[in-house]
PDB file of N, CA and C in Angstrom:
ATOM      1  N   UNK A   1      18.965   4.527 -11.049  1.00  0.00           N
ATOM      2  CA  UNK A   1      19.182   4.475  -9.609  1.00  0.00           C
ATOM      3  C   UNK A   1      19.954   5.683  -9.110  1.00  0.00           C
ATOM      4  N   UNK A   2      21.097   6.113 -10.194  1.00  0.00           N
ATOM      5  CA  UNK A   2      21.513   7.347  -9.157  1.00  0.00           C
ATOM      6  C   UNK A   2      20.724   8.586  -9.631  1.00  0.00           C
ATOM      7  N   UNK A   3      19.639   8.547  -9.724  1.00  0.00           N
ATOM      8  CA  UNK A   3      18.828   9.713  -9.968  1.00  0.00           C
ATOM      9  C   UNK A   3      18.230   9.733  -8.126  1.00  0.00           C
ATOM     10  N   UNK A   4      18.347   8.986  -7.862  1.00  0.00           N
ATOM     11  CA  UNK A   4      17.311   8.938  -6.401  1.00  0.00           C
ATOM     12  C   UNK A   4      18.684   9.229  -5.794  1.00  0.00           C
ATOM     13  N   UNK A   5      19.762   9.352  -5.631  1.00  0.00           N
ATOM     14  CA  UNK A   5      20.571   9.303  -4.619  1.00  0.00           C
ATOM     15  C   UNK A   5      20.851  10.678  -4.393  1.00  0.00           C
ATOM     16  N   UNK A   6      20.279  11.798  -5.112  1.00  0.00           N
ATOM     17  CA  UNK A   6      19.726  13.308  -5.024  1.00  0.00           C
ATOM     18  C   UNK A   6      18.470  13.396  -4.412  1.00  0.00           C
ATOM     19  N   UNK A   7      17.464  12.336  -3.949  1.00  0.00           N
ATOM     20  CA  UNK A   7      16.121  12.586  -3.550  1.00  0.00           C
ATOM     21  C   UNK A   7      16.407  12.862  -2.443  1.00  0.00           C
ATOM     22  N   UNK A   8      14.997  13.243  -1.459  1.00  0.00           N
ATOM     23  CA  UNK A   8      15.187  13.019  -0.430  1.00  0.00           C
ATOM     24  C   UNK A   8      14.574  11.945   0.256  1.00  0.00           C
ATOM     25  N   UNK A   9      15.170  11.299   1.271  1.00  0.00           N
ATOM     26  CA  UNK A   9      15.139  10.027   1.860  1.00  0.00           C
ATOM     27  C   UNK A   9      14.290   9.791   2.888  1.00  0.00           C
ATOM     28  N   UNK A  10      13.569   9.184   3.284  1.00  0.00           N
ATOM     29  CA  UNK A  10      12.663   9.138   4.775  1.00  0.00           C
ATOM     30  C   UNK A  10      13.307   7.767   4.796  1.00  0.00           C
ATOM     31  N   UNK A  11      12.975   7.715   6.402  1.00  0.00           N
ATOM     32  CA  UNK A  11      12.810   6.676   7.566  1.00  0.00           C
ATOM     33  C   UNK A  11      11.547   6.088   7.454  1.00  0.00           C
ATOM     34  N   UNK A  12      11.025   4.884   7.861  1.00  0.00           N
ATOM     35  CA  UNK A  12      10.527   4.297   8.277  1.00  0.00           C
ATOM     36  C   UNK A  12       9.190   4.746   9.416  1.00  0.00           C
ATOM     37  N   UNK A  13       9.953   5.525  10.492  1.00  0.00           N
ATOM     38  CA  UNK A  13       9.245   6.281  11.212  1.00  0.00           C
ATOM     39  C   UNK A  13       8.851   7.205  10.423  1.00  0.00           C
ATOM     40  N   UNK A  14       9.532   7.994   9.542  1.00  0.00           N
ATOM     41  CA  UNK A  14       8.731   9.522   9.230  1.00  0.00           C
ATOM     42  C   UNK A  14       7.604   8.829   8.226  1.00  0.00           C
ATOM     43  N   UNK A  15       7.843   8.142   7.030  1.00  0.00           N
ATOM     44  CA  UNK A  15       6.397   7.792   6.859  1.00  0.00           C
ATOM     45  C   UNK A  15       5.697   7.113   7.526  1.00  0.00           C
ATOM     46  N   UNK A  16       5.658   6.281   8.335  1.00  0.00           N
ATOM     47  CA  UNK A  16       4.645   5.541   9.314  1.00  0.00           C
ATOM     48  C   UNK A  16       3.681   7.122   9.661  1.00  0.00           C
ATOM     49  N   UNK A  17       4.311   7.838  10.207  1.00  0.00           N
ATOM     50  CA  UNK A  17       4.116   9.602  10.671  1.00  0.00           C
ATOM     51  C   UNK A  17       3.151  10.219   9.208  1.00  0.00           C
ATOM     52  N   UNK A  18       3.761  10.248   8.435  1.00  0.00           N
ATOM     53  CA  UNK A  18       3.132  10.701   7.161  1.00  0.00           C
ATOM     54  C   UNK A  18       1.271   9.669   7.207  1.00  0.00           C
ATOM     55  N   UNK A  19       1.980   8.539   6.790  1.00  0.00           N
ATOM     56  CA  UNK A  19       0.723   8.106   6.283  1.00  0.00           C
ATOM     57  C   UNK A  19      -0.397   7.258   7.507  1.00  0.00           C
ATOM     58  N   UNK A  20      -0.151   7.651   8.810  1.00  0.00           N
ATOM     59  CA  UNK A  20      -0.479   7.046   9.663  1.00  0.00           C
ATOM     60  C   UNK A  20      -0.860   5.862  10.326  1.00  0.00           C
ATOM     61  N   UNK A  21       0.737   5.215  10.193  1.00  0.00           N
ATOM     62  CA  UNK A  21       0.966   3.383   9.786  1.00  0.00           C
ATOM     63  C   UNK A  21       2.421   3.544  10.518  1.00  0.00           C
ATOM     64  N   UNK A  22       2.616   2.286  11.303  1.00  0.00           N
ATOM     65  CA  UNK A  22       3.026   1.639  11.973  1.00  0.00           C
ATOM     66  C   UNK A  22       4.627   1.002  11.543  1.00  0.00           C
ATOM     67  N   UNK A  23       5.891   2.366  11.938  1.00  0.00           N
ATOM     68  CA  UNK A  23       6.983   1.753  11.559  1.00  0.00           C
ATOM     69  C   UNK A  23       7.323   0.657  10.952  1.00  0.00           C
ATOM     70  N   UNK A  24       6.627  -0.120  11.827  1.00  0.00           N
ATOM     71  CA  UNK A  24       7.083  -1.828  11.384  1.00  0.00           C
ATOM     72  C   UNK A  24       6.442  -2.123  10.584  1.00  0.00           C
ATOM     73  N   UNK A  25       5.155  -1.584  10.031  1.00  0.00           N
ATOM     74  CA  UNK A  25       4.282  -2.079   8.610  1.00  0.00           C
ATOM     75  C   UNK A  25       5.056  -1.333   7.937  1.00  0.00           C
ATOM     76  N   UNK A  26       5.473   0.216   7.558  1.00  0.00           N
ATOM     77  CA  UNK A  26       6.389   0.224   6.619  1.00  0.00           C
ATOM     78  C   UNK A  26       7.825  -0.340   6.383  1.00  0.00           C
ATOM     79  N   UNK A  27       8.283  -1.115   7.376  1.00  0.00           N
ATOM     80  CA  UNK A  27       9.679  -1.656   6.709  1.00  0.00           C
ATOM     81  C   UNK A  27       9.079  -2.555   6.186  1.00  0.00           C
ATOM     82  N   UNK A  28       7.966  -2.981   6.538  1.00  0.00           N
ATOM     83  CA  UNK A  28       8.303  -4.532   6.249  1.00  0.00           C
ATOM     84  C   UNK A  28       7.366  -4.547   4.698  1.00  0.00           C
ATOM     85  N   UNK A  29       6.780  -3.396   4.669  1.00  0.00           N
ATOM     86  CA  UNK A  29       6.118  -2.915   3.334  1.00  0.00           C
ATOM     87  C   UNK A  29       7.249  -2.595   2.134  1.00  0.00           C
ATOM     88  N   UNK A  30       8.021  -2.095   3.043  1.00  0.00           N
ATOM     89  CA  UNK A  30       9.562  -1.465   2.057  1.00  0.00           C
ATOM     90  C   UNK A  30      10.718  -2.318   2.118  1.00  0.00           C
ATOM     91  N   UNK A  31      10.693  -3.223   2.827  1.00  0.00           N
ATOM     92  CA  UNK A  31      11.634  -4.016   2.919  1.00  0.00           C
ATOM     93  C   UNK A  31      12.700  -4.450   1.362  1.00  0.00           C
ATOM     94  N   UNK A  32      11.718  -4.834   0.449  1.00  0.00           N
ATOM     95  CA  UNK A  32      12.107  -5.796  -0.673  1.00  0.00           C
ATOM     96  C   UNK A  32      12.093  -4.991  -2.153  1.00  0.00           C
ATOM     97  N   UNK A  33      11.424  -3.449  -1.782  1.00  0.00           N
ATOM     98  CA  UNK A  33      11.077  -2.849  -2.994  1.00  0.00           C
ATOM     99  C   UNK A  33      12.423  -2.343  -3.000  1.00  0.00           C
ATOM    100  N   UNK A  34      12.110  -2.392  -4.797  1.00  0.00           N
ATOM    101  CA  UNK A  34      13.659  -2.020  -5.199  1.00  0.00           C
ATOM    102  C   UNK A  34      14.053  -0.528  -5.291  1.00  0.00           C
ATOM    103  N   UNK A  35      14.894  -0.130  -5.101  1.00  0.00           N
ATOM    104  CA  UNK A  35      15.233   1.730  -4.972  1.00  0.00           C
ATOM    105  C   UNK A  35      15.558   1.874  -3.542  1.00  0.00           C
ATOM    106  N   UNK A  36      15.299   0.966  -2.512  1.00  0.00           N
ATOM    107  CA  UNK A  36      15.307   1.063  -1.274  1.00  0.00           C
ATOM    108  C   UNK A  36      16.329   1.311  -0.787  1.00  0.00           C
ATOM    109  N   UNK A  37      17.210   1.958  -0.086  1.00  0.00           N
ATOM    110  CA  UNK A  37      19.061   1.617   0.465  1.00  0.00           C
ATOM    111  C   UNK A  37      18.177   1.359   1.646  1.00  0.00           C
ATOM    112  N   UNK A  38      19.558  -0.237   2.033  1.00  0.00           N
ATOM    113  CA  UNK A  38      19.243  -1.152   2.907  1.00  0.00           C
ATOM    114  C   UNK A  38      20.803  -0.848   3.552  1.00  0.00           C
ATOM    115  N   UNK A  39      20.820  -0.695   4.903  1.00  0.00           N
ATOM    116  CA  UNK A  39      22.168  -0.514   5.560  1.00  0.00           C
ATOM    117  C   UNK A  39      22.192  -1.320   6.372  1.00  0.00           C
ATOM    118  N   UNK A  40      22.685  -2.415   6.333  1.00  0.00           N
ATOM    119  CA  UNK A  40      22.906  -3.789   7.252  1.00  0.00           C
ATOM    120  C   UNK A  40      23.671  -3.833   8.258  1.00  0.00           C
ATOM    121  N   UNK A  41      23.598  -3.942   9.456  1.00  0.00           N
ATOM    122  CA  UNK A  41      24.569  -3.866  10.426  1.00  0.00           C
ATOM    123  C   UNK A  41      24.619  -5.057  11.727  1.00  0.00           C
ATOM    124  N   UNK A  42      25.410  -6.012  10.988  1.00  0.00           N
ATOM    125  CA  UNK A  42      25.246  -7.443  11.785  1.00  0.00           C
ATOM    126  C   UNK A  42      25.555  -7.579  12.582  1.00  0.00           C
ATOM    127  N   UNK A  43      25.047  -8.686  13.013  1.00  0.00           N
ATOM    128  CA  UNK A  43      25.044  -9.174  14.913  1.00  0.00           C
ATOM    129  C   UNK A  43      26.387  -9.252  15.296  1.00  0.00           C
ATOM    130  N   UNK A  44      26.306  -8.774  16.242  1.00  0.00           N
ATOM    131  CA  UNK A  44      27.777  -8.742  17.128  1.00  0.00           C
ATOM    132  C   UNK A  44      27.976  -9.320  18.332  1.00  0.00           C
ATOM    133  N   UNK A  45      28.364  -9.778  19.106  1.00  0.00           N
ATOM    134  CA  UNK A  45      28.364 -10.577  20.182  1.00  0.00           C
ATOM    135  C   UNK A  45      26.972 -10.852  21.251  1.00  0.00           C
ATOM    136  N   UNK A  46      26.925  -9.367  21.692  1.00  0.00           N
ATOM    137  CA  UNK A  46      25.539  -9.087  22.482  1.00  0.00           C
ATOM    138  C   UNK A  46      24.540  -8.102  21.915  1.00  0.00           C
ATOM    139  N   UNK A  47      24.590  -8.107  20.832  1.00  0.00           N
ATOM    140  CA  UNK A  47      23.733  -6.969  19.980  1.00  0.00           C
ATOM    141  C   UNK A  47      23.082  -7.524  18.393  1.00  0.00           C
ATOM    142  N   UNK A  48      21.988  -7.891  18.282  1.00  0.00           N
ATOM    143  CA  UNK A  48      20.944  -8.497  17.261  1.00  0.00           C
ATOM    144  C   UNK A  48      21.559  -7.617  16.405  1.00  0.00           C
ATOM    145  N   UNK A  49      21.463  -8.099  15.095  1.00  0.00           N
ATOM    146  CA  UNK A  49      21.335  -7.250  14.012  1.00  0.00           C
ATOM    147  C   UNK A  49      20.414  -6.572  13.308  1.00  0.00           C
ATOM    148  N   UNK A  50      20.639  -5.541  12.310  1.00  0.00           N
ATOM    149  CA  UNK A  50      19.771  -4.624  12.150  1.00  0.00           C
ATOM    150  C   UNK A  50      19.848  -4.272  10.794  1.00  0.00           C
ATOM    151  N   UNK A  51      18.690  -3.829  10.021  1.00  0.00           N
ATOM    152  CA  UNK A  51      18.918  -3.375   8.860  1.00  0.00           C
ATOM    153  C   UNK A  51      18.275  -1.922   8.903  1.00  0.00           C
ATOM    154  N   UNK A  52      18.534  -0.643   8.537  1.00  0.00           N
ATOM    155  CA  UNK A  52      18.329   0.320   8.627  1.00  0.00           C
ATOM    156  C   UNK A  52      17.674   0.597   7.203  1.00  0.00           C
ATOM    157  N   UNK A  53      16.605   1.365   6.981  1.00  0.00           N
ATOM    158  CA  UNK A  53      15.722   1.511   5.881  1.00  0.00           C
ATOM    159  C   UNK A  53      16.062   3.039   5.440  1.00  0.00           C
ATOM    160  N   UNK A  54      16.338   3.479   4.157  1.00  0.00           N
ATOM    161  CA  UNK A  54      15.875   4.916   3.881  1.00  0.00           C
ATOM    162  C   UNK A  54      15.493   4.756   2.722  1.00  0.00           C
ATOM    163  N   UNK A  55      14.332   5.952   2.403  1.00  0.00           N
ATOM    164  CA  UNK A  55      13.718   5.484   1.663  1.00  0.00           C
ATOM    165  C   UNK A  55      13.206   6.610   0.465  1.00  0.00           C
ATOM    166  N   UNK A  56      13.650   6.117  -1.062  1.00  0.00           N
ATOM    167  CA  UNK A  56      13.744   7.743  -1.765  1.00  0.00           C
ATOM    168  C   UNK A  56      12.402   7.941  -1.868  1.00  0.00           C
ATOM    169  N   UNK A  57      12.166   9.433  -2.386  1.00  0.00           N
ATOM    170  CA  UNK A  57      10.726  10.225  -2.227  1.00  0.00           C
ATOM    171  C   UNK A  57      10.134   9.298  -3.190  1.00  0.00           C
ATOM    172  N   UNK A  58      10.943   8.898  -4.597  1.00  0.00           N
ATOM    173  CA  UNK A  58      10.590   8.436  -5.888  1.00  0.00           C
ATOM    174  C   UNK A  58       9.638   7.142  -5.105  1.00  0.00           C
ATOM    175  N   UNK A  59      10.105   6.110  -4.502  1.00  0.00           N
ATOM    176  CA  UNK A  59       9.609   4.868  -4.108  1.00  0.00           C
ATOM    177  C   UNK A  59       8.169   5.066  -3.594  1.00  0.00           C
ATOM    178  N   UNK A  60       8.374   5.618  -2.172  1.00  0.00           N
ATOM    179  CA  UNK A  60       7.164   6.115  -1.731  1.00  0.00           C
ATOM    180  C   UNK A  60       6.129   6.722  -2.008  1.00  0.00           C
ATOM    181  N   UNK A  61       6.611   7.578  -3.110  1.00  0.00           N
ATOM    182  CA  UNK A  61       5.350   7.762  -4.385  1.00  0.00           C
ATOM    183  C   UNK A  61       4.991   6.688  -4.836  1.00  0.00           C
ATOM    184  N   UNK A  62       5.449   5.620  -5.093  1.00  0.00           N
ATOM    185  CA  UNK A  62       5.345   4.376  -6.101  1.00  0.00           C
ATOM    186  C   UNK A  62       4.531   3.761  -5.348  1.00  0.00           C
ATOM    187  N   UNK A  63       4.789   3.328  -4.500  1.00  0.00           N
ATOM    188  CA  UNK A  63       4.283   2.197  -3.124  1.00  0.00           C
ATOM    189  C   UNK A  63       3.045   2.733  -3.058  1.00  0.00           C
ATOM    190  N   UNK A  64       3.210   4.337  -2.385  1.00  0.00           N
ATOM    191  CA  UNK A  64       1.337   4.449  -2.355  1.00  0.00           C
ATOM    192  C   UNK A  64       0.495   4.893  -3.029  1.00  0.00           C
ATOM    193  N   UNK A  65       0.970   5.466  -4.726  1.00  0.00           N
ATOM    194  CA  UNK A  65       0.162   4.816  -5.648  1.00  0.00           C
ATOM    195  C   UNK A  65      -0.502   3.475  -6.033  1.00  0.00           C
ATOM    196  N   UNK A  66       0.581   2.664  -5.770  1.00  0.00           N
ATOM    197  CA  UNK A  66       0.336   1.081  -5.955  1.00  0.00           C
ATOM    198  C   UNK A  66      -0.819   1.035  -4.966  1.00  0.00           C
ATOM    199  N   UNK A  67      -0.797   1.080  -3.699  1.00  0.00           N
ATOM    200  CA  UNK A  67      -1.526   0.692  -2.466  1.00  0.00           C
ATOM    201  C   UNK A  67      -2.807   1.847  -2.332  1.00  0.00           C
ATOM    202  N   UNK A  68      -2.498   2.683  -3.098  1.00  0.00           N
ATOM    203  CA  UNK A  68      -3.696   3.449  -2.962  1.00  0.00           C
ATOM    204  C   UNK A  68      -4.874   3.031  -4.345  1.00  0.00           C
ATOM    205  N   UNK A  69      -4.302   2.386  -5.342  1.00  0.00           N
ATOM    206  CA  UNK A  69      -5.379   2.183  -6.462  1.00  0.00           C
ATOM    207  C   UNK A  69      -5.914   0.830  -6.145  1.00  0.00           C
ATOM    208  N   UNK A  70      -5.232  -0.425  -5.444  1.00  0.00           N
ATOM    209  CA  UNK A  70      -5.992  -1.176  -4.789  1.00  0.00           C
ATOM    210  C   UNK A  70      -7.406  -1.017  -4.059  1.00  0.00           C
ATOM    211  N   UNK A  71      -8.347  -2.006  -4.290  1.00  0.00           N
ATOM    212  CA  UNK A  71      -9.676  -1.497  -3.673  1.00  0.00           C
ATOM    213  C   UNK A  71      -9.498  -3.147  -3.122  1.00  0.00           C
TER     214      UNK A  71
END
């Protein structure tokens, strides 16, 4: 794990951007995979909470290998 904490990290948006997919299909694609840093930032009086996604290069290689050898 701390081999990735030298990678570089994307957002959510920048691959949605990359692979031409829909912020919210990649969190929720990346949500649970492991390598992920998840930055949690809970509800506060008048403000929902949030989990912030970044995401190492290593994973996102992984993910769309995985999703790309699927037929």
């Amino acid at each position: 794990m701390l081999n990735t904490m030298k990678e570089q990290h994307y957002t959510p948006l920048q691959i949605g951007a990359l692979w031409g997919l829909s912020a919210r299909f990649v969190r929720e694609t990346f949500r649970d995979e492991i390598g992920v840093l998840v930055v949690d930032r809970p509800e506060q009086m008048h403000k929902r909470g949030y989990a912030s996604l970044r995401i190492p290069e290593s994973v996102m290689r992984r993910v769309y290998d995985r999703m790309h050898t699927k037929h």
